[in-house]
Every structure is written in C-alpha cells, then in structure tokens.
Protein backbone atom coordinates (compact mmCIF):
# COMPACT_ATOMS: atom_id res chain seq x y z
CA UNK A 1 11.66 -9.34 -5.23
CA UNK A 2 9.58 -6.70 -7.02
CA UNK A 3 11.07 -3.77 -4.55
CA UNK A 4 12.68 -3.41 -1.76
CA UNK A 5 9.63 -3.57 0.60
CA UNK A 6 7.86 -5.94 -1.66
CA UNK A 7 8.42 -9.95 -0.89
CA UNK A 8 11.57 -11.83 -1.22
CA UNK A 9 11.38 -15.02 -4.36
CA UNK A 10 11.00 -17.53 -0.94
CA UNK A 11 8.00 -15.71 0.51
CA UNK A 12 6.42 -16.46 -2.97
CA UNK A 13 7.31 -19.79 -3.51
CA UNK A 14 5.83 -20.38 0.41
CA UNK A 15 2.89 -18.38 -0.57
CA UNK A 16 1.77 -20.56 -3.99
CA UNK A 17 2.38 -23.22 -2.57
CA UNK A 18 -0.21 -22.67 0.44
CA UNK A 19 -3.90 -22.46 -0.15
CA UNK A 20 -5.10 -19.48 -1.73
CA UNK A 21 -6.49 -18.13 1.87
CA UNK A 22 -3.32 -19.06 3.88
CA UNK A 23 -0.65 -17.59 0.59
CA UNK A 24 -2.73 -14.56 0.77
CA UNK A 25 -2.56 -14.28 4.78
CA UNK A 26 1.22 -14.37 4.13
CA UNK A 27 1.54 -12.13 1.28
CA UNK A 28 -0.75 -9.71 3.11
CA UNK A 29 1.72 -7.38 4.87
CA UNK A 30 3.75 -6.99 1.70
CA UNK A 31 0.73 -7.20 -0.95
CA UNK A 32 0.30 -3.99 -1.99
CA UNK A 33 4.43 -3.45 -3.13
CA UNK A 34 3.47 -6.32 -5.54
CA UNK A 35 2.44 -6.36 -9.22
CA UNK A 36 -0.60 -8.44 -8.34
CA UNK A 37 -2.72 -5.02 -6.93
CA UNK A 38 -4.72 -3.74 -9.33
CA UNK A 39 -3.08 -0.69 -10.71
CA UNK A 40 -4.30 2.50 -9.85
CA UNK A 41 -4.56 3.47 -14.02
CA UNK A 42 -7.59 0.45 -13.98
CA UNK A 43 -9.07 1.42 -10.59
CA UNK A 44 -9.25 5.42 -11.83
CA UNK A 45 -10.00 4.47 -15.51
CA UNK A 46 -12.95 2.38 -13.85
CA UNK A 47 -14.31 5.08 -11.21
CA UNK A 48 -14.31 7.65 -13.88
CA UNK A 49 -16.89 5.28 -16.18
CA UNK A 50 -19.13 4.58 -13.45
CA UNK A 51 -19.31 8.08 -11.94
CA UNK A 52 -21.95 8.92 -14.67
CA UNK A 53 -23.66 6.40 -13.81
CA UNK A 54 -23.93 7.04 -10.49
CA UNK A 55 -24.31 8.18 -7.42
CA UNK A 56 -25.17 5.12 -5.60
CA UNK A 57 -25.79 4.66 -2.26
CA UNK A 58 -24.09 1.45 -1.09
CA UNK A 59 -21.62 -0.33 -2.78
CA UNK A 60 -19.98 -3.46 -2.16
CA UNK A 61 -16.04 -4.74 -3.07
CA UNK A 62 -16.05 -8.46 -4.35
CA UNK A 63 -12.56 -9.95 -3.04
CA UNK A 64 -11.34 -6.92 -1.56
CA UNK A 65 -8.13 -7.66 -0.64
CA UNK A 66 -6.59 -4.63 1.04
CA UNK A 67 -9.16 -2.65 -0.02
CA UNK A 68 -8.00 -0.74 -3.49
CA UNK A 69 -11.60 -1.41 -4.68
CA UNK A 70 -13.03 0.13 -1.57
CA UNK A 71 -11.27 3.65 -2.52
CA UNK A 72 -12.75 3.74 -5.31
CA UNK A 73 -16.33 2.86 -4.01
CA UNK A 74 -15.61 5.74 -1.89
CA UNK A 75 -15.55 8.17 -4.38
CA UNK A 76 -19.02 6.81 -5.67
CA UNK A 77 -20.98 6.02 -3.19
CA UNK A 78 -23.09 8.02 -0.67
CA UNK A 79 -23.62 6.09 2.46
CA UNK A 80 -21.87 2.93 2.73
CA UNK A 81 -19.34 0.60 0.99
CA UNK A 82 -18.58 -2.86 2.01
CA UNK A 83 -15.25 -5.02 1.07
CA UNK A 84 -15.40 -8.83 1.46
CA UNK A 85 -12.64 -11.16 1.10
CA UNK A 86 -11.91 -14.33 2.46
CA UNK A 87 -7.96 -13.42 3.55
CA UNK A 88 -8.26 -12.32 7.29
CA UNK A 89 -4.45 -11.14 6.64
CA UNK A 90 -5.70 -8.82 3.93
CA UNK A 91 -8.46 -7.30 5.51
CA UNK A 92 -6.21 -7.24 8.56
CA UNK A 93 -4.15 -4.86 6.18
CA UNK A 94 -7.07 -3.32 4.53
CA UNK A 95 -8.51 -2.16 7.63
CA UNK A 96 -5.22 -0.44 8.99
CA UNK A 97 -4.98 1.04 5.63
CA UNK A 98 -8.70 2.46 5.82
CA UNK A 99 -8.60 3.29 9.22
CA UNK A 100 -12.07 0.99 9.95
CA UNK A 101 -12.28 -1.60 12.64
CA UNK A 102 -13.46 -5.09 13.36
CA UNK A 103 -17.52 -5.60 11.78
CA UNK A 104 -19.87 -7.46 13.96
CA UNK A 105 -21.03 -10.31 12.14
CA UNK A 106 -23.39 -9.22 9.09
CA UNK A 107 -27.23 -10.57 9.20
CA UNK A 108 -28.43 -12.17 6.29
CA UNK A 109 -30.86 -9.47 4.69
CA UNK A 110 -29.56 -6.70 6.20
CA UNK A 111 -27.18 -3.73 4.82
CA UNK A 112 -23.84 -4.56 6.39
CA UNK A 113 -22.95 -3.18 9.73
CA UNK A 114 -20.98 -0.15 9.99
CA UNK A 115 -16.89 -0.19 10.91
CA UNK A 116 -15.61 2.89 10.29
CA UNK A 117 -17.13 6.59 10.19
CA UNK A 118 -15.90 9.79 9.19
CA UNK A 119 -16.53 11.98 5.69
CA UNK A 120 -18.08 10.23 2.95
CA UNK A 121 -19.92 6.58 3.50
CA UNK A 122 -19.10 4.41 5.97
CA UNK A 123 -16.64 1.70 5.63
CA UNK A 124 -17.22 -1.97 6.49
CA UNK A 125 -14.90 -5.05 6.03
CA UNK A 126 -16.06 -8.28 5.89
CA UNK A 127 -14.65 -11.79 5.90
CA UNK A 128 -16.64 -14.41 3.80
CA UNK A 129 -16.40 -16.44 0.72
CA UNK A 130 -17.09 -14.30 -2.26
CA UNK A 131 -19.45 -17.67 -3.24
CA UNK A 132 -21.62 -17.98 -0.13
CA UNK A 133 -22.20 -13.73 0.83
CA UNK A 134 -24.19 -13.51 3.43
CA UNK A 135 -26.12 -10.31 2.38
CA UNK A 136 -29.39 -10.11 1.24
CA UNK A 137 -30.00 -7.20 -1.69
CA UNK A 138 -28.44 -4.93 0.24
CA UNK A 139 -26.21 -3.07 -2.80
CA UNK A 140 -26.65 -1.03 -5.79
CA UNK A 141 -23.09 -1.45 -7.28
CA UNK A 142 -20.86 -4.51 -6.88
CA UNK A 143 -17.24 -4.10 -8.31
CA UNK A 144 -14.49 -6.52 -8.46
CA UNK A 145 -10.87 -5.91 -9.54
CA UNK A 146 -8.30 -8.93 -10.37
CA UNK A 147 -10.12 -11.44 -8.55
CA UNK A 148 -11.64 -14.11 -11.35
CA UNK A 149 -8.17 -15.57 -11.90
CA UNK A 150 -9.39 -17.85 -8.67
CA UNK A 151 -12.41 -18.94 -9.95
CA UNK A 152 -12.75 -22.13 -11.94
CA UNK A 153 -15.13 -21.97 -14.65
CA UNK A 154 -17.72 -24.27 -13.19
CA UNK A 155 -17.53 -22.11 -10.73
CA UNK A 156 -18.80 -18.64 -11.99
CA UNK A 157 -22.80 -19.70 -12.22
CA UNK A 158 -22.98 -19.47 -8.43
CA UNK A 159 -20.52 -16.99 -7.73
CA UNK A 160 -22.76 -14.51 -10.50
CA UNK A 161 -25.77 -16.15 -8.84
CA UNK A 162 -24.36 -14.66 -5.45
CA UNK A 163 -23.99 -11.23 -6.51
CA UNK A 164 -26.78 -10.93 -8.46
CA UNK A 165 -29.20 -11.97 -5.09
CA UNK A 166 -26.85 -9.17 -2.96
CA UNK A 167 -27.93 -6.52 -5.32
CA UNK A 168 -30.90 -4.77 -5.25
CA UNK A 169 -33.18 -4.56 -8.90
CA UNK A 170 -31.31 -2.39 -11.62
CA UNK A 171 -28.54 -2.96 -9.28
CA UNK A 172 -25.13 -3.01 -11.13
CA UNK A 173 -22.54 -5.41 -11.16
CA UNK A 174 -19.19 -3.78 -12.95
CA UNK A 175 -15.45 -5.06 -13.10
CA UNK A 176 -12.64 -3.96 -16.02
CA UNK A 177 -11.50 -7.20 -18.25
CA UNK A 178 -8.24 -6.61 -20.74
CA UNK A 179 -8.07 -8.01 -23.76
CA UNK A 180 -6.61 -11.67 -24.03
CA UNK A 181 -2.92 -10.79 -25.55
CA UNK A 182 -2.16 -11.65 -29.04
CA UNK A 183 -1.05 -15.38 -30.17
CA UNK A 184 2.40 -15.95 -30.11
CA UNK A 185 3.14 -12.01 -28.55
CA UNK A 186 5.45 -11.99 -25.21
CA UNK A 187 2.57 -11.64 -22.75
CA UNK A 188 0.77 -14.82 -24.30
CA UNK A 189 4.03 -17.28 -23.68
CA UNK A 190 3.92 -15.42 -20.81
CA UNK A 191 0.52 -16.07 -19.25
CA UNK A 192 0.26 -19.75 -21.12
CA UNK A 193 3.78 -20.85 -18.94
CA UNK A 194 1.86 -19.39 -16.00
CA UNK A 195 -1.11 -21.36 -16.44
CA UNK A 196 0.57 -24.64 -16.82
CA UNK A 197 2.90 -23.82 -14.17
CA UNK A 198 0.05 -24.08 -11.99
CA UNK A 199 -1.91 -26.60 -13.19
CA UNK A 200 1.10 -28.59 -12.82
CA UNK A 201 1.16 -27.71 -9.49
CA UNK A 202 -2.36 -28.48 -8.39
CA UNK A 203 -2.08 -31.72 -10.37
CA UNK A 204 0.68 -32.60 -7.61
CA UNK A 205 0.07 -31.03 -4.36
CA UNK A 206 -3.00 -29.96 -1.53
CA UNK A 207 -4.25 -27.92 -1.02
CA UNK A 208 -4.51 -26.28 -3.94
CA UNK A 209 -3.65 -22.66 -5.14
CA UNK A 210 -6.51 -21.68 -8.11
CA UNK A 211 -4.89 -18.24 -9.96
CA UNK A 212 -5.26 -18.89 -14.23
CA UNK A 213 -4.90 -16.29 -16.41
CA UNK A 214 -6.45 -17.78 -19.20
CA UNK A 215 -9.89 -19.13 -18.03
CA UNK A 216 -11.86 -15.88 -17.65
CA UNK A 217 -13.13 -15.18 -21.50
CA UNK A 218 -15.51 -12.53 -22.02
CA UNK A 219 -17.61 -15.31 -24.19
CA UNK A 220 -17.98 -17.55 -21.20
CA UNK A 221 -18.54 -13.85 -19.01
CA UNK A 222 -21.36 -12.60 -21.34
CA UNK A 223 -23.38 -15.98 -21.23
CA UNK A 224 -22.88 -16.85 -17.67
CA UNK A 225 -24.05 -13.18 -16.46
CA UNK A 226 -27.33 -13.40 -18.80
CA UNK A 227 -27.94 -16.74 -16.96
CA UNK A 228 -27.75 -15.52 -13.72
CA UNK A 229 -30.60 -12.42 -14.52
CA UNK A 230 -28.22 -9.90 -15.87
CA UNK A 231 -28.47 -7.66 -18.56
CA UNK A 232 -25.12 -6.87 -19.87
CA UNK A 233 -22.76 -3.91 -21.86
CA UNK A 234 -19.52 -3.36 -22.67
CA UNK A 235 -17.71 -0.01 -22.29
CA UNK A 236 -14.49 0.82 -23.87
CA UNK A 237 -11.54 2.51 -21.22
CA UNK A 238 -10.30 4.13 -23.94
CA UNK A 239 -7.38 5.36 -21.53
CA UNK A 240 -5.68 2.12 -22.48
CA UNK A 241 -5.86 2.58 -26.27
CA UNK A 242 -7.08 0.14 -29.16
CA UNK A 243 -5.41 -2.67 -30.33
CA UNK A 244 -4.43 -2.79 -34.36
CA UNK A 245 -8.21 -4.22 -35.17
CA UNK A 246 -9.73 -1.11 -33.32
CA UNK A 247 -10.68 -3.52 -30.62
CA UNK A 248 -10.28 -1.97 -27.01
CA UNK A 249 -7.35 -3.42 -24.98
CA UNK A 250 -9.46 -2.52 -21.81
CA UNK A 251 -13.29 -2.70 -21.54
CA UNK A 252 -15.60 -2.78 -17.98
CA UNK A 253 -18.26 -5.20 -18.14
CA UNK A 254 -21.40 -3.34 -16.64
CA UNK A 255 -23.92 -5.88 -15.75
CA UNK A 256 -27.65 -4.71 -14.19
CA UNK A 257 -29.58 -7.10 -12.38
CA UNK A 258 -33.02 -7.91 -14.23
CA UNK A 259 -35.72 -10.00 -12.08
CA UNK A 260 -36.34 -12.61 -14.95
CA UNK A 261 -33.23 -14.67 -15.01
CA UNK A 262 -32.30 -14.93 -18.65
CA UNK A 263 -32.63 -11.61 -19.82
CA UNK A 264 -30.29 -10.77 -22.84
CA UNK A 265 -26.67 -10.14 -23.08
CA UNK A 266 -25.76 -7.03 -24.59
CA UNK A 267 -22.77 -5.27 -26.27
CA UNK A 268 -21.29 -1.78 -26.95
C-alpha cells in the first residue's frame, strides 16, 4: 500500500482488526516499509540531544519494535542496550535486522543478559509487556519512540511507575513528542477521523486494537512523570522548526529519576 514491499490495504485491515500483539506479529515482516516507524529525522534529531548528555552505559528501548530505537542507543551507550517489546514477530525482525540472537530469560534485578556481541555494547532483545518489565534498576537511559499511542491514559501511572523502578537514580527517561496539530488544519481532521475510527472499532469488536493519536498531551505527560519520582525538561529539536507562536513543533521530554516520588515538573 505505502510501497511496493510495504503491506497490501487487506494486510492492514487484518492487522487492526487483531489485537495489538497478534496485528503487530503480522505487520512485522513488512513494518519497517510503513509510515508507522519512527522516521530516521526524529531518531537522529533525538540521538544528537542526548549525546551531550551522555555517555551512558546501558540503555534500554521501551516498545522496541524492530529495533530503530536500539540504533540509536547504540550510538550512546557503552556496554549494553536492551529493546523490549511485546510483538515476538517484531523482535523476530529486529533481531535479524541487528544480527543478535534469542536472550535467556532476564532475572528480576539483574542487567539483562547478553544476545549479541561485536563493536560497541552488546545487544539484547527482550519480550515483555512494557507495563510489567522484569528488570530491576538496571539502566541509565530509557527511550521510547511512537509507542504511547497504545497506552490508555489510566494507564500511564504504572507504565511511568515501571520505568522509573528499571532505572537506576539520576537515571533518564527521554522520548520526542510533536506538537498537537493546529484546530481545524489537515493533520487535525486527520488524526480526529483516526481516533474515532478506532474507538468505533473497539466499541464493537475483541479483542481490542488501542493506537489514539490524540490521548498523549504533554499536560497529562508532565504531571504523570512528576508523580511517578521524575524530575522533568523540555528540549526544543529545533531541526523541525517553530510553529507561527515560536512554539517548537518537536520537543524530547527528558525525565531523571529522583528517589522522592513527587519531585517537580520542570520546563525549558
């Protein structure tokens, strides 16, 4: 539909209407010749902020998929970098891709176990819910790229809750988030008919598919990340320009783990 190798209008409709492990199992093989992978602009705009910040030493991908995010960890970190997803099709994918093998299981506590060696960190792919990882602190950098679409709202307390036990104090948790398009613009119409094409859909049928456009507002974001023990900025990817009230179209949400839950929310 989107290219020649990428999938046909009936391997989507299959796909969404599946469960979001099962349509992403399916979509796996042809995933990354689809719109829906994070561009590579946001996933170099993104390693190129954090690199100051850095180095780190092990890093962790939040709903890898076929691991885009784990390239760039990569380029950051020093001795290992971990992608988790819940898709074994993806990481199927992922781990062709990224030439690392099947992981023993991981131990609660412990850094993850190693899959694939060579220059640079190792590589290891995981399978678990991104709500329930079963890592202790193990990481100082968590990113996650496109992924908060399949979160409910209710749901982002214990999925910020999760990363902030994985990571180890002044551990950082950092993801890009565009600005919400403007009322009434093409992309708006756009992403609103999305939205309540699936809602629809989950109002009708099981299991159900969770991917909203709408639902993940830097607001909600800021507060839910200071409840969960984060202290939080905003930096600008300027790469993607300003919108006509200087705003940024593009900022990445850097948030560090604090050991008193609660600490405040900052902005830049």
């Amino acid at each position: 539909m989107f290219s020649p190798q990428g999938p046909t209008l009936r391997e989507l409709s299959v796909q969404a209407l599946s469960s979001i492990e099962h349509g992403y199992d399916l979509l796996a093989p042809k995933f990354d010749h689809t719109p829906f992978r994070t561009p590579d602009a946001i996933l170099e705009a993104v390693g190129n902020a954090l690199a100051p910040m850095g180095p780190f030493t092990a890093g962790l991908d939040l709903c890898c998929g076929t691991g885009a995010g784990v390239d760039v960890l990569r380029e950051l970190c020093r001795e290992s970098v971990t992608g988790v997803d819940i898709s074994t099709g993806m990481l199927a994918v992922g781990r062709s891709r990224l030439g690392a093998g099947d992981p023993p299981s991981p131990v609660a506590g412990d850094p993850p176990s190693t899959v694939g060696e060579g220059r640079g960190p190792t590589v290891a792919l995981v399978r678990a819910d991104a709500r329930a990882l079963p890592f202790g602190p193990a990481f100082d950098l968590v990113v996650s790229f496109g992924a908060f679409g399949h979160f409910l709202p209710h749901e982002l307390p214990g999925l910020f809750a999760g990363v902030h036990r994985v990571l180890r104090p002044g551990g950082r948790f950092a993801f890009p988030i565009m600005a919400p398009p403007r009322p009434g613009s093409l992309w708006y119409w756009v992403m609103l008919g999305f939205d309540t094409v699936m809602r629809v859909r989950n109002a009708v049928r099981r299991p159900t598919f969770v991917m909203y456009y709408r639902t993940f507002r830097l607001a909600d974001v800021k507060r839910e990340l200071a409840r969960a023990g984060f202290r939080t900025e905003l930096h600008a990817l300027d790469e993607f320009g300003r919108r006509r009230d200087g705003s940024p179209r593009a900022r990445m949400v850097v948030a560090t783990r604090e050991d008193t839950p609660g600490g405040p929310a900052g902005a830049a």
